[in-house]
PDB file of N, CA and C in Angstrom:
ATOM      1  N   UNK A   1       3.775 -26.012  11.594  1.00  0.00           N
ATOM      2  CA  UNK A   1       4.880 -26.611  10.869  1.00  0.00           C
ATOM      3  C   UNK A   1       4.341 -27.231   9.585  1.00  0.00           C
ATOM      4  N   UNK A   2       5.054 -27.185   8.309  1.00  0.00           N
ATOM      5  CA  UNK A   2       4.482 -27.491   7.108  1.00  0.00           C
ATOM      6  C   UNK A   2       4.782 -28.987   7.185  1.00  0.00           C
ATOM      7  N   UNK A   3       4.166 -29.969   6.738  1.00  0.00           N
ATOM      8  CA  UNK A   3       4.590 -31.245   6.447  1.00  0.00           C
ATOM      9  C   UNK A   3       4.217 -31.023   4.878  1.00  0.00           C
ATOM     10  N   UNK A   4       4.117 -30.827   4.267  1.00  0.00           N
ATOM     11  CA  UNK A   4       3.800 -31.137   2.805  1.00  0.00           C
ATOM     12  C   UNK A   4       2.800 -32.031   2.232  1.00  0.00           C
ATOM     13  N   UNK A   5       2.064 -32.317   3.237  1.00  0.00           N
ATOM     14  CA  UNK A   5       0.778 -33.136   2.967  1.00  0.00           C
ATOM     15  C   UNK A   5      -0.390 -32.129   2.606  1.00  0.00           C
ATOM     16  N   UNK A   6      -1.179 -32.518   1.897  1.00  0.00           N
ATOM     17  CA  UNK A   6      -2.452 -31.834   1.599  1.00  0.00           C
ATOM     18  C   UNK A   6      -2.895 -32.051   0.234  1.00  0.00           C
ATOM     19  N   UNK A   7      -4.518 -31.099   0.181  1.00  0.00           N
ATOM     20  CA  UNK A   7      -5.295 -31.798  -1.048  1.00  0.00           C
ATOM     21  C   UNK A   7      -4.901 -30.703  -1.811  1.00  0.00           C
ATOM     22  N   UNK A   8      -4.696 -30.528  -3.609  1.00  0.00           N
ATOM     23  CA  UNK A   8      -4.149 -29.301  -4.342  1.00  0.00           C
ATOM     24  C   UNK A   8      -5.415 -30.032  -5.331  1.00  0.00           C
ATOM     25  N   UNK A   9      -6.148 -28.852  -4.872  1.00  0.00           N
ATOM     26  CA  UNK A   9      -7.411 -29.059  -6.048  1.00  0.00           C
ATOM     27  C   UNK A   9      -7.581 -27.866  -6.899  1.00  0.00           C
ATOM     28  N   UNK A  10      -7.484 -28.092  -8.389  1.00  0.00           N
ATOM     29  CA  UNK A  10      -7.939 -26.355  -9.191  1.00  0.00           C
ATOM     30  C   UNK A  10      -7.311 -26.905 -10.165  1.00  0.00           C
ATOM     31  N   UNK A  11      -7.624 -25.749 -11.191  1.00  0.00           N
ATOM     32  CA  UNK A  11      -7.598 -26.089 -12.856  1.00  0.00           C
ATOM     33  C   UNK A  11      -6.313 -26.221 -13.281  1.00  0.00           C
ATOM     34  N   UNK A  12      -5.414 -27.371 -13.371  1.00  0.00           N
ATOM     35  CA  UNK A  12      -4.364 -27.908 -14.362  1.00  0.00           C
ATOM     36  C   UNK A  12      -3.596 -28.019 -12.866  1.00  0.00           C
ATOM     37  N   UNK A  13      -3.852 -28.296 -11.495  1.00  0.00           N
ATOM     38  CA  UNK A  13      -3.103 -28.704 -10.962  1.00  0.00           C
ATOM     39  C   UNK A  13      -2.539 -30.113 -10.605  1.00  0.00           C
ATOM     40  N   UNK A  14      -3.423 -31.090 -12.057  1.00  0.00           N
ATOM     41  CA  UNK A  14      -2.439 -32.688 -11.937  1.00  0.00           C
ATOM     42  C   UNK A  14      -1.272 -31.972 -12.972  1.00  0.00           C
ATOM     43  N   UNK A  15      -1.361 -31.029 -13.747  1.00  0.00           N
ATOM     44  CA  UNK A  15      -0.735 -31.185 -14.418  1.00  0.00           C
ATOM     45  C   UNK A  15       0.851 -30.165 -13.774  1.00  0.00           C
ATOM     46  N   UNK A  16       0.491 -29.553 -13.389  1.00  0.00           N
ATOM     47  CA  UNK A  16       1.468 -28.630 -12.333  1.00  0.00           C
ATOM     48  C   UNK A  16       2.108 -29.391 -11.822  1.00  0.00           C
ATOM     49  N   UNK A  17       1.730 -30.434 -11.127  1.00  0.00           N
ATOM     50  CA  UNK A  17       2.172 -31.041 -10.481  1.00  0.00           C
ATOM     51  C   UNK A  17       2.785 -32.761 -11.301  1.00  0.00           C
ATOM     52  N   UNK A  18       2.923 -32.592 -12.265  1.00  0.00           N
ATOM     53  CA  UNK A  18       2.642 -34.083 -12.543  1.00  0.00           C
ATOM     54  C   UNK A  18       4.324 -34.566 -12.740  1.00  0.00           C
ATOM     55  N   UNK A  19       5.445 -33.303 -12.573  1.00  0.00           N
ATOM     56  CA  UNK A  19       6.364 -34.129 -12.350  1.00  0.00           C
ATOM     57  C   UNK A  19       6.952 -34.306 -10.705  1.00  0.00           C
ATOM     58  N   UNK A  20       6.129 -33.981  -9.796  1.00  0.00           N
ATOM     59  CA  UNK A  20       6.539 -34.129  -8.172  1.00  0.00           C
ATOM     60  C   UNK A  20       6.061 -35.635  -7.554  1.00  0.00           C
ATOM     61  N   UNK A  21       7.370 -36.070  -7.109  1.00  0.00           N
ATOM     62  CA  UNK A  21       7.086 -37.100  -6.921  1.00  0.00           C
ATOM     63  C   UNK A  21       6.554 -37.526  -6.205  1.00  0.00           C
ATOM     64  N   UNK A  22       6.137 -36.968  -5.420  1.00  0.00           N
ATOM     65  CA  UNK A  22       5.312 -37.347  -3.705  1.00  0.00           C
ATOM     66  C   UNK A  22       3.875 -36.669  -4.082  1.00  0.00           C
ATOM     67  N   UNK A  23       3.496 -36.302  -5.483  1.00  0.00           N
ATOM     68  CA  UNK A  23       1.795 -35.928  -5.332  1.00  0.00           C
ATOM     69  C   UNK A  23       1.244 -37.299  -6.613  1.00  0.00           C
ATOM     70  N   UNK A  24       0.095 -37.378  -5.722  1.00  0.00           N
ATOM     71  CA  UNK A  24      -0.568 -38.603  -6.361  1.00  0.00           C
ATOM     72  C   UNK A  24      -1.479 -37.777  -6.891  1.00  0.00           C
ATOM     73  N   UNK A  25      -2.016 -37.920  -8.489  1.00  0.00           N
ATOM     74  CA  UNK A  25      -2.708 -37.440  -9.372  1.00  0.00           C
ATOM     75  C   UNK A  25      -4.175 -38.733  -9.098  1.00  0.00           C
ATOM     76  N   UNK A  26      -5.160 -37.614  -9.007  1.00  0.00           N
ATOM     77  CA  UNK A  26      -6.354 -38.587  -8.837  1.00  0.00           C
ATOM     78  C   UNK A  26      -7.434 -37.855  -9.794  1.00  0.00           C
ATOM     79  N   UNK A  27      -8.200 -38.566 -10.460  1.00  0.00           N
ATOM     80  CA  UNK A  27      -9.352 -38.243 -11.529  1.00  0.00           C
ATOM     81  C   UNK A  27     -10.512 -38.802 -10.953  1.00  0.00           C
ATOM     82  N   UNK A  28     -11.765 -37.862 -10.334  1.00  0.00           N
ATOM     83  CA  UNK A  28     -12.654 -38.700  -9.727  1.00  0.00           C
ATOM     84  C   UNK A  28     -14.058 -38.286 -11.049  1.00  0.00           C
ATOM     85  N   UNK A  29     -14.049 -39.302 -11.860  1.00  0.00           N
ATOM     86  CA  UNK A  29     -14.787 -39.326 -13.412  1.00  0.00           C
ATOM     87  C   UNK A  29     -16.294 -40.435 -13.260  1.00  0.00           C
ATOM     88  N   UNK A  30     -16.838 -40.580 -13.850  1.00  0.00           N
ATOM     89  CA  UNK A  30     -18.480 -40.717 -13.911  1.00  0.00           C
ATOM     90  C   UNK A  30     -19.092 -40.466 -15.278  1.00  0.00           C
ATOM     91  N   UNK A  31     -19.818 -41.320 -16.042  1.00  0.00           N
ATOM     92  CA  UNK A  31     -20.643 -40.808 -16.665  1.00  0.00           C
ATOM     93  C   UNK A  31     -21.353 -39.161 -16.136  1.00  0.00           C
ATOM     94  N   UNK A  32     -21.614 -38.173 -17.509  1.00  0.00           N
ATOM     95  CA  UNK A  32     -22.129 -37.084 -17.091  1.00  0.00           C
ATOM     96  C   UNK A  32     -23.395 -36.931 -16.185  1.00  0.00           C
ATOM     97  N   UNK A  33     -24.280 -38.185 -16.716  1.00  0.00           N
ATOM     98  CA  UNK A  33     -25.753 -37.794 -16.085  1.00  0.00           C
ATOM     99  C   UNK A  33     -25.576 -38.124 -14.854  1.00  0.00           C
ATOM    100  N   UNK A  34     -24.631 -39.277 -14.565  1.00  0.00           N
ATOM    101  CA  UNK A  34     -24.455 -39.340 -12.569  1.00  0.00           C
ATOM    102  C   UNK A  34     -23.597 -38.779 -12.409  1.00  0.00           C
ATOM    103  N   UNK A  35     -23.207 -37.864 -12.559  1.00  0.00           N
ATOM    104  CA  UNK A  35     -22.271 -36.762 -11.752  1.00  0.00           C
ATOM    105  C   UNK A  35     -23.179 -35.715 -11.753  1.00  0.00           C
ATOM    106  N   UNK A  36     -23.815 -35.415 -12.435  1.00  0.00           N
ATOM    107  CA  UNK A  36     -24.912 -34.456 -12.331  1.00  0.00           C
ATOM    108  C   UNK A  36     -25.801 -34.868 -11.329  1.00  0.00           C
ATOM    109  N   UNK A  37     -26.372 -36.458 -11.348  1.00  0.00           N
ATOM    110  CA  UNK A  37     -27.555 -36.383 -10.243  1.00  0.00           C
ATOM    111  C   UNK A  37     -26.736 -36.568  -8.781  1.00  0.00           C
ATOM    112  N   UNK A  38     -25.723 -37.053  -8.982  1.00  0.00           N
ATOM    113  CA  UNK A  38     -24.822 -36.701  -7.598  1.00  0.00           C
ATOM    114  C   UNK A  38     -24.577 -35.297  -6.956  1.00  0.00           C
ATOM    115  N   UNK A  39     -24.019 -34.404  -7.750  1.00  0.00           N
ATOM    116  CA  UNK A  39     -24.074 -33.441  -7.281  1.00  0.00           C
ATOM    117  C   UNK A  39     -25.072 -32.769  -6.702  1.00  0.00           C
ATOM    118  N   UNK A  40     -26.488 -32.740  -7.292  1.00  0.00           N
ATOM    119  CA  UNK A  40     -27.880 -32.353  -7.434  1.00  0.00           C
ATOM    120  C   UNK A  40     -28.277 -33.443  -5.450  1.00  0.00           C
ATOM    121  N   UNK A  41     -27.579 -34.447  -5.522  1.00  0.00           N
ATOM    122  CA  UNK A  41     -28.134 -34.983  -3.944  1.00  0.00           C
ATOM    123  C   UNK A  41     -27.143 -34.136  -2.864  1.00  0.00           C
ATOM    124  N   UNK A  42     -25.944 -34.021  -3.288  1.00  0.00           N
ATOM    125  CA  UNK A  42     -25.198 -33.430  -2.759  1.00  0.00           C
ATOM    126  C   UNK A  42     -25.265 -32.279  -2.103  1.00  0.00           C
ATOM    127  N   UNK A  43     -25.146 -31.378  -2.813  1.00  0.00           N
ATOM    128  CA  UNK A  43     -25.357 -30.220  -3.016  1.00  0.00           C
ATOM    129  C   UNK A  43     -27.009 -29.663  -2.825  1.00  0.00           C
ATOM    130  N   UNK A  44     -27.568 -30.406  -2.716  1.00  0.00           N
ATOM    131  CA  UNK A  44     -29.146 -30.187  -3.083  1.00  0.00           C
ATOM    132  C   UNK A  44     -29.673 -29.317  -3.688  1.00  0.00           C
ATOM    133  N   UNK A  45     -29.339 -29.491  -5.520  1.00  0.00           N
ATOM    134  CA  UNK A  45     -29.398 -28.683  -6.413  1.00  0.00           C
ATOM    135  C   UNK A  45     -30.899 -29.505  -7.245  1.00  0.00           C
ATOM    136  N   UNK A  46     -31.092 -28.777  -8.242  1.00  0.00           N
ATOM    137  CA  UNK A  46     -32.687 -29.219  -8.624  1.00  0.00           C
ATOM    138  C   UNK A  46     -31.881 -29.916  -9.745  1.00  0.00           C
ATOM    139  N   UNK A  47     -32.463 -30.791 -10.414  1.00  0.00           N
ATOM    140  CA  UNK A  47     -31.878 -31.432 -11.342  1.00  0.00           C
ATOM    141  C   UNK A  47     -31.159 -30.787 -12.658  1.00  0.00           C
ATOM    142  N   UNK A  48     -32.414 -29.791 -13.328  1.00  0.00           N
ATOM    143  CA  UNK A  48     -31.201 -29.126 -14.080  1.00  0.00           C
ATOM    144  C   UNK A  48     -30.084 -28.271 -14.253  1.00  0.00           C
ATOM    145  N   UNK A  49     -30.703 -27.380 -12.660  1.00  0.00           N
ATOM    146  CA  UNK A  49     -29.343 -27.221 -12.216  1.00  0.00           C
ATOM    147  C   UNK A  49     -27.762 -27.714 -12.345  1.00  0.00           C
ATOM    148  N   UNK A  50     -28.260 -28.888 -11.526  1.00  0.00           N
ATOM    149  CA  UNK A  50     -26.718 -29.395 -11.892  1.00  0.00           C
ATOM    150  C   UNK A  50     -26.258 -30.004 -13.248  1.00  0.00           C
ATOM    151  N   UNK A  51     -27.314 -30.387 -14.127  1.00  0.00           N
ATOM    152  CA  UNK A  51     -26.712 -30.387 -15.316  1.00  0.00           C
ATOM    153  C   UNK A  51     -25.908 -29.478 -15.701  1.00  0.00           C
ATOM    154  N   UNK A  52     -26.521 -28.253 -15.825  1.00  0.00           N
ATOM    155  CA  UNK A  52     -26.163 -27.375 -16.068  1.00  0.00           C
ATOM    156  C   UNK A  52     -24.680 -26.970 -15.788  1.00  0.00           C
ATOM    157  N   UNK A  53     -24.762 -26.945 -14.434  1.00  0.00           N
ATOM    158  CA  UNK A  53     -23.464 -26.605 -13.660  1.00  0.00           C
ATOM    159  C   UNK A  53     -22.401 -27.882 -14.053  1.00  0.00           C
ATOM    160  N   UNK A  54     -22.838 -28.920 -13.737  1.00  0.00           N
ATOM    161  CA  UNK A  54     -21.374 -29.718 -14.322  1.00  0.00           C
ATOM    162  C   UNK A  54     -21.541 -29.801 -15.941  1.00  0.00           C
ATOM    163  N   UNK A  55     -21.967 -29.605 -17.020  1.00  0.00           N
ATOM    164  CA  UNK A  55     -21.594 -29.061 -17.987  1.00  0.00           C
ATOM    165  C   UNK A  55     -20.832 -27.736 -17.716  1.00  0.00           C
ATOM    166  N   UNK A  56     -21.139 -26.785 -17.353  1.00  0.00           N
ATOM    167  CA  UNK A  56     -20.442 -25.605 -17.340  1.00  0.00           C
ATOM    168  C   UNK A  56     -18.826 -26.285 -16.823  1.00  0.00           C
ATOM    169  N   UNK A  57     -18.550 -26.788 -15.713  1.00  0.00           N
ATOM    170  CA  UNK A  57     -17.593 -27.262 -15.213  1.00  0.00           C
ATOM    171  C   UNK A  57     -16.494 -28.002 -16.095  1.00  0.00           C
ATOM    172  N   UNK A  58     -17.286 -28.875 -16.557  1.00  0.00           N
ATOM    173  CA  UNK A  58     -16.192 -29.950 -17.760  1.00  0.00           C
ATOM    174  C   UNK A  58     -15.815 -28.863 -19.033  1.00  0.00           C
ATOM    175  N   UNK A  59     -16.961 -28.054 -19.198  1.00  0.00           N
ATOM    176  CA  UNK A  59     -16.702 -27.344 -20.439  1.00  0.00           C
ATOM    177  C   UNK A  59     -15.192 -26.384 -19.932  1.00  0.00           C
ATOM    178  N   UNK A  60     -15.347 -25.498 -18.791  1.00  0.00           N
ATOM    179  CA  UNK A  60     -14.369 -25.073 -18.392  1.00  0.00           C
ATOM    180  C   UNK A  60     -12.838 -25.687 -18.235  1.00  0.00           C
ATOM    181  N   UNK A  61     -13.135 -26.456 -17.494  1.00  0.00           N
ATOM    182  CA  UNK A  61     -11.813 -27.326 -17.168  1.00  0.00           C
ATOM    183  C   UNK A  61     -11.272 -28.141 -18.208  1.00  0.00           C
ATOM    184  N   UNK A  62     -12.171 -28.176 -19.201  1.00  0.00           N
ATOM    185  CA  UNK A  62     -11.253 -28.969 -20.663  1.00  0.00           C
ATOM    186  C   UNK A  62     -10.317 -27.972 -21.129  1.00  0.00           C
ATOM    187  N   UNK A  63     -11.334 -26.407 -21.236  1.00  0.00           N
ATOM    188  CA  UNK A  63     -10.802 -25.546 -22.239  1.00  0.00           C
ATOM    189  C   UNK A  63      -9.577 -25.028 -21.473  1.00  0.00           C
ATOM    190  N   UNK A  64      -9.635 -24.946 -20.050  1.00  0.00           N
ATOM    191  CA  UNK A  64      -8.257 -24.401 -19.229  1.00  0.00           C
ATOM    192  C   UNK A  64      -7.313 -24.798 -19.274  1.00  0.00           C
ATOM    193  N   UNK A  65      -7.592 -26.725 -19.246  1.00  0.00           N
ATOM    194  CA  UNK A  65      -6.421 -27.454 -19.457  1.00  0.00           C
ATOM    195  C   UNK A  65      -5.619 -27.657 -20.994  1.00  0.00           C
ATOM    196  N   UNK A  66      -6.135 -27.400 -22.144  1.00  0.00           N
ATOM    197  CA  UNK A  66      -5.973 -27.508 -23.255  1.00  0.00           C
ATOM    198  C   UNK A  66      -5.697 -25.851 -23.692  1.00  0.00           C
ATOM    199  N   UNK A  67      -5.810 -25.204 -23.062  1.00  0.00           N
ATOM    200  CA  UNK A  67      -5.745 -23.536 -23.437  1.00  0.00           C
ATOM    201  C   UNK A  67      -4.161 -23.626 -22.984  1.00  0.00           C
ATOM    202  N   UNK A  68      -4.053 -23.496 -21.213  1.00  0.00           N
ATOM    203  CA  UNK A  68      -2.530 -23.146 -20.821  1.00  0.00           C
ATOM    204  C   UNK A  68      -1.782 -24.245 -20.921  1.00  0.00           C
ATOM    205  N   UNK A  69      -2.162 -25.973 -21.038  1.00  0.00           N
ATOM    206  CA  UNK A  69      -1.001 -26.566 -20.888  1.00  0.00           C
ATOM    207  C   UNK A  69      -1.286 -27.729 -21.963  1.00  0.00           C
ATOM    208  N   UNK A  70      -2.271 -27.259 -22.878  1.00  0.00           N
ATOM    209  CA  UNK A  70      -1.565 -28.066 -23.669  1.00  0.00           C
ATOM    210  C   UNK A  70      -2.128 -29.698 -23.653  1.00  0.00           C
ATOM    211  N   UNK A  71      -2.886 -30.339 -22.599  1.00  0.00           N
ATOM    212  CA  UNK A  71      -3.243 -31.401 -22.483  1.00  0.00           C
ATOM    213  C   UNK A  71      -4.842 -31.330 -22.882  1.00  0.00           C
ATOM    214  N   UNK A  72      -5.382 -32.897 -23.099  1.00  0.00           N
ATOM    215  CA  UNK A  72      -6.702 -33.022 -22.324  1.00  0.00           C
ATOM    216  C   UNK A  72      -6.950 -33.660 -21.454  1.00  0.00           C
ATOM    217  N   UNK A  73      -7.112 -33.399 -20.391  1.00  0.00           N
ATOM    218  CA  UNK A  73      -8.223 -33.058 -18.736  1.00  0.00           C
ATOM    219  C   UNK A  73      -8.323 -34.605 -19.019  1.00  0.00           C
ATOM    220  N   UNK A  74      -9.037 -35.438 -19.952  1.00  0.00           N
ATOM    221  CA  UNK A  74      -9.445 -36.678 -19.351  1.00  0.00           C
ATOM    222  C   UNK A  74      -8.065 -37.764 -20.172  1.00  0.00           C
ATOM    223  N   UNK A  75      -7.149 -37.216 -20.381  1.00  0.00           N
ATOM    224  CA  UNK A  75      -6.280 -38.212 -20.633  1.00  0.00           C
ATOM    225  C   UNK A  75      -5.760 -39.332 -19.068  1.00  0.00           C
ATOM    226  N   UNK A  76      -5.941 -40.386 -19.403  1.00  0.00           N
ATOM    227  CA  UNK A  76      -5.383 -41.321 -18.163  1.00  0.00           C
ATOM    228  C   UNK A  76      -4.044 -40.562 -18.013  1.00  0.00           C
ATOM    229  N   UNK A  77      -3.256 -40.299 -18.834  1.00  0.00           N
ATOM    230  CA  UNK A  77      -1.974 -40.785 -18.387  1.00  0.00           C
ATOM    231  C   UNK A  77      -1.391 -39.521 -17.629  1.00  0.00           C
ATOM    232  N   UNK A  78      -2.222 -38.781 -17.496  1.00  0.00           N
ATOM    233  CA  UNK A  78      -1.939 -37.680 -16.444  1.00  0.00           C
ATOM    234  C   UNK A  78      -2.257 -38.332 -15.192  1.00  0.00           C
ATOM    235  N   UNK A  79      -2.787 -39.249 -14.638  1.00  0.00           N
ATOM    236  CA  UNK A  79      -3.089 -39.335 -13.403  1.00  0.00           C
ATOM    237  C   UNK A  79      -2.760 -40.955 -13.486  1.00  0.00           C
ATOM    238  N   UNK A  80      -2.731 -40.958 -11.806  1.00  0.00           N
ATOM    239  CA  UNK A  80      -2.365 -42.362 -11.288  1.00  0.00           C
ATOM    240  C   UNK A  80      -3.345 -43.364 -11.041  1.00  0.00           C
ATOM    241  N   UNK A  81      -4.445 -42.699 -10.678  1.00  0.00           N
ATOM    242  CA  UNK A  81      -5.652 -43.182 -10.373  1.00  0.00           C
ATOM    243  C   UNK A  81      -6.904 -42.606 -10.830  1.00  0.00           C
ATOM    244  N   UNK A  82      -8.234 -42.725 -11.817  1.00  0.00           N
ATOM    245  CA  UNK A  82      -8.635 -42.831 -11.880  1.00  0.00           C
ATOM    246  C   UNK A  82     -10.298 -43.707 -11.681  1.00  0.00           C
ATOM    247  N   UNK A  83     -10.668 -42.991 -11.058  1.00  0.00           N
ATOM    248  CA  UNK A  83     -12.138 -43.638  -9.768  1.00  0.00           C
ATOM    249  C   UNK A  83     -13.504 -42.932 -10.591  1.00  0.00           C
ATOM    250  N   UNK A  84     -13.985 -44.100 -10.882  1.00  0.00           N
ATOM    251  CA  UNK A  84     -16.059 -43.704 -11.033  1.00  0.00           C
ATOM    252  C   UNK A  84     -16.589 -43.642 -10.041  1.00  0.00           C
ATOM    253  N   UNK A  85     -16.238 -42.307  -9.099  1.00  0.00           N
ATOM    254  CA  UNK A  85     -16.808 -42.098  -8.302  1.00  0.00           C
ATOM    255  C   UNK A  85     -18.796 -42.135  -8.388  1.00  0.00           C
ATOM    256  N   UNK A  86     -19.293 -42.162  -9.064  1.00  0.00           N
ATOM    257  CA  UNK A  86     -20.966 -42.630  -9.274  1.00  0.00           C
ATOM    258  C   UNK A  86     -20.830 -43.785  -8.909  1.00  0.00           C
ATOM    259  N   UNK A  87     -19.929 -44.766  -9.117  1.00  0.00           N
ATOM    260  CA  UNK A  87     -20.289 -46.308  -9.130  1.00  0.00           C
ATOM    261  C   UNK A  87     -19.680 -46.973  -7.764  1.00  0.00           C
ATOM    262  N   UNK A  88     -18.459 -45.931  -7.503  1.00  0.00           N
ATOM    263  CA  UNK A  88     -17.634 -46.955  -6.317  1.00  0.00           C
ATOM    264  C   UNK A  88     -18.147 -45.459  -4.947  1.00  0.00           C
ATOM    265  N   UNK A  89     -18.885 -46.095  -3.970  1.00  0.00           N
ATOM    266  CA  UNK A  89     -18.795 -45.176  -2.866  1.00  0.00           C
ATOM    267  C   UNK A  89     -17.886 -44.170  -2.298  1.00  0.00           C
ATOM    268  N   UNK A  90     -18.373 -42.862  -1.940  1.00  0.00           N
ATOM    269  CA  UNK A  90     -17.177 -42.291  -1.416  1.00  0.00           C
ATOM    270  C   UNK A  90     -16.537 -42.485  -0.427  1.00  0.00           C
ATOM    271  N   UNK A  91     -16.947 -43.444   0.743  1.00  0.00           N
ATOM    272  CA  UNK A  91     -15.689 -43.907   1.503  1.00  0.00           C
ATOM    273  C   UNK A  91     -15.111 -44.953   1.071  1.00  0.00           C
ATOM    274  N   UNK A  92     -15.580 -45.770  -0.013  1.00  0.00           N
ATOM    275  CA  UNK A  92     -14.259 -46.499  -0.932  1.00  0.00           C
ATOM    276  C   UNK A  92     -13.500 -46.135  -1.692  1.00  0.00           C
ATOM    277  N   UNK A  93     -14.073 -45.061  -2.019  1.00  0.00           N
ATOM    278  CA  UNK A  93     -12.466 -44.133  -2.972  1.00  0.00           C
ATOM    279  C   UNK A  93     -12.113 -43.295  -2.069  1.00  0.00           C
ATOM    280  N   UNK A  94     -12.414 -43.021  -1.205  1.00  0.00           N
ATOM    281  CA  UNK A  94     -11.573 -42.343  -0.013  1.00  0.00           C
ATOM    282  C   UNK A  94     -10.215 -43.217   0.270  1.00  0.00           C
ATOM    283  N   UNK A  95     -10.603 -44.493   0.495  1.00  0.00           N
ATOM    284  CA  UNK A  95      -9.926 -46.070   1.152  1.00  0.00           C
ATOM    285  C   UNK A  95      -8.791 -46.391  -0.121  1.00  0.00           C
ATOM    286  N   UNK A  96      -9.703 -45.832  -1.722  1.00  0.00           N
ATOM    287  CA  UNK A  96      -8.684 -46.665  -2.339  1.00  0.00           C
ATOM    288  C   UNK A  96      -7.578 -45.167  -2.923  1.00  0.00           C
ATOM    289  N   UNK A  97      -8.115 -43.973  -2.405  1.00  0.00           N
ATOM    290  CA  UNK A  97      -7.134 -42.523  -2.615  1.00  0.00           C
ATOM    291  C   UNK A  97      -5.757 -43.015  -1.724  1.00  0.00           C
ATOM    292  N   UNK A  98      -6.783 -43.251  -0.421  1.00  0.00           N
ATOM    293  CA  UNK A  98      -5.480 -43.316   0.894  1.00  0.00           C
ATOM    294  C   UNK A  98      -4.602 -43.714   0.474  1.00  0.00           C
ATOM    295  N   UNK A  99      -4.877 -45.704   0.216  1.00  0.00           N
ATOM    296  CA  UNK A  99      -4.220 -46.580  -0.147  1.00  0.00           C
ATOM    297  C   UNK A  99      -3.085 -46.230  -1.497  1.00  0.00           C
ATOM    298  N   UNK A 100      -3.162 -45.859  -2.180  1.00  0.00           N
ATOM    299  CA  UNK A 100      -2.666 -45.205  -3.224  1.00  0.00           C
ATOM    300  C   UNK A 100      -1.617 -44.338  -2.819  1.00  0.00           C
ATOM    301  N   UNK A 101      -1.694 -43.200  -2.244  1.00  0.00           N
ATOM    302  CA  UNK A 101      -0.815 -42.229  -1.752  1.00  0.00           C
ATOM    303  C   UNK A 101      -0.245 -43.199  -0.846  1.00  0.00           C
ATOM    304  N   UNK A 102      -0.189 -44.123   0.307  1.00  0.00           N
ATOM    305  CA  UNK A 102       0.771 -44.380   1.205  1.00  0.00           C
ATOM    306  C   UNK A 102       1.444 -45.307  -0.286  1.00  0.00           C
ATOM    307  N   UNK A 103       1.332 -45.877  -1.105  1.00  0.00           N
ATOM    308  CA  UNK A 103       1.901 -46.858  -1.624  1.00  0.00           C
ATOM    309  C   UNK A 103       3.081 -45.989  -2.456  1.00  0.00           C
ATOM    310  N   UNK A 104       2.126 -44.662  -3.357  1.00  0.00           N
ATOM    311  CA  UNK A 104       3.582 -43.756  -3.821  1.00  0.00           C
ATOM    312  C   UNK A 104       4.450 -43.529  -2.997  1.00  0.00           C
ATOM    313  N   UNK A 105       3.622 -42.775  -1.266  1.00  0.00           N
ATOM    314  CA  UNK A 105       4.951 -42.866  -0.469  1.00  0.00           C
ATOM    315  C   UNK A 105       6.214 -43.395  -0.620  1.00  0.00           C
ATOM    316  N   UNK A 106       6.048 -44.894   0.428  1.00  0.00           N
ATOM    317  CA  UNK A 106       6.853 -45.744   0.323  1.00  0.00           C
ATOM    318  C   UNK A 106       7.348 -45.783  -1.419  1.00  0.00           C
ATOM    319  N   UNK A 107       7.183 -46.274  -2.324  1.00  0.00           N
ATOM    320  CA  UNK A 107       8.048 -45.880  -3.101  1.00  0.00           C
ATOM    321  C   UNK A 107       8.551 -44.918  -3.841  1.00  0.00           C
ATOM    322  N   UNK A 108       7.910 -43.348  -2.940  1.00  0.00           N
ATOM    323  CA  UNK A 108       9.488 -42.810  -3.260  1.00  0.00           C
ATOM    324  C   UNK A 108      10.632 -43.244  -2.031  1.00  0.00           C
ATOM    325  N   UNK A 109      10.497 -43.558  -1.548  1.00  0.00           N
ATOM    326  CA  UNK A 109      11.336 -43.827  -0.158  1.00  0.00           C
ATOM    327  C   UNK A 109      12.229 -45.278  -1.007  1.00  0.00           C
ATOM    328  N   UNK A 110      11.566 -45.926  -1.598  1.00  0.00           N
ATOM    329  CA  UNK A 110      12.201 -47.317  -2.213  1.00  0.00           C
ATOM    330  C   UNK A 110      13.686 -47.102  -2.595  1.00  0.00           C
ATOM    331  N   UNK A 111      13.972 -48.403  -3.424  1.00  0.00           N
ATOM    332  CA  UNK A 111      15.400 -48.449  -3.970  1.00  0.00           C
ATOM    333  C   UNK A 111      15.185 -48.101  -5.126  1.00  0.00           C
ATOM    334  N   UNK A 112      14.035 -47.376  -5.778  1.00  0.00           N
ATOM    335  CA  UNK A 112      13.819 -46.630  -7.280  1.00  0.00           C
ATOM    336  C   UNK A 112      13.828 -45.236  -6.621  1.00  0.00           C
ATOM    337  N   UNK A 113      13.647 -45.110  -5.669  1.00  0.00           N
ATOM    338  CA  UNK A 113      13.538 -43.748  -5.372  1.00  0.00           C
ATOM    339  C   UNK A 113      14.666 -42.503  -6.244  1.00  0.00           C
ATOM    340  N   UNK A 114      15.921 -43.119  -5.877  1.00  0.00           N
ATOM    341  CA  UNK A 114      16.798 -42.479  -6.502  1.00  0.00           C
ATOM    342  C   UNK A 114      17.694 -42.827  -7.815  1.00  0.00           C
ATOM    343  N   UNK A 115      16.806 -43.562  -8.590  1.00  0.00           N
ATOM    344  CA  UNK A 115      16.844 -44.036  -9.660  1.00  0.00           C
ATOM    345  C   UNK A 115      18.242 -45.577  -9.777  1.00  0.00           C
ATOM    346  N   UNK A 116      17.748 -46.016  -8.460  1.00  0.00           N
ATOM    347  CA  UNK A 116      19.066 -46.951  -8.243  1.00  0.00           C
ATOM    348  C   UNK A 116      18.318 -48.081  -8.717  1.00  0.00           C
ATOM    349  N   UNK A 117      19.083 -49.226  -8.543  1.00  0.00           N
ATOM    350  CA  UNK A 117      18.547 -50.647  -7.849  1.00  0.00           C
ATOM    351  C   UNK A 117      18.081 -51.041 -10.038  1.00  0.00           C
TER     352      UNK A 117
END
């Protein structure tokens, strides 16, 4: 049975999505060099590797998002939340994703929900 919950990860899907009201737009951003040595622990990539690769990545995903729709990729105001994931742990931005989505929940459910009140 579908509940409509789930993660929609891929190129311009905050923006696909950015007028549905029940999806929470999340940006998980970092200085380049710790997202690189993150990935590189992660992944257990050699260091320039992952330079490499998350350059390739940002380079991509700027030009995709600015090619078909028109935006840029690191504008805030596409997303609701924005997290330095390098700086804040990943089970605290896990904690503060959750927290976030139950809170859009409930207000779409609110008395703004349907543009009342």
């Amino acid at each position: 049975m579908a509940t409509g919950e789930g993660v929609i990860l891929g190129r311009g899907a905050v923006v696909l999505l950015r007028e549905h009201p029940g999806a929470l737009r999340v940006r998980l951003d970092g200085p380049a060099d710790r997202r690189a040595r993150q990935a590189a622990a992660i992944q257990s990539l050699e260091p320039e590797a992952a330079d490499r690769a998350c350059a390739q990545f940002d380079r991509t995903h700027e030009a995709c998002c600015r090619q078909f729709y028109g935006v840029q990729v690191q504008d805030p105001a596409l997303y609701h939340v924005v997290l330095d994931s390098t700086s804040i742990e990943f089970d605290a931005c896990v904690e503060i994703i959750a927290r976030a989505a139950g809170c859009l929940a409930q207000a779409a459910e609110g008395p703004f929900a349907n543009g009342l009140a």
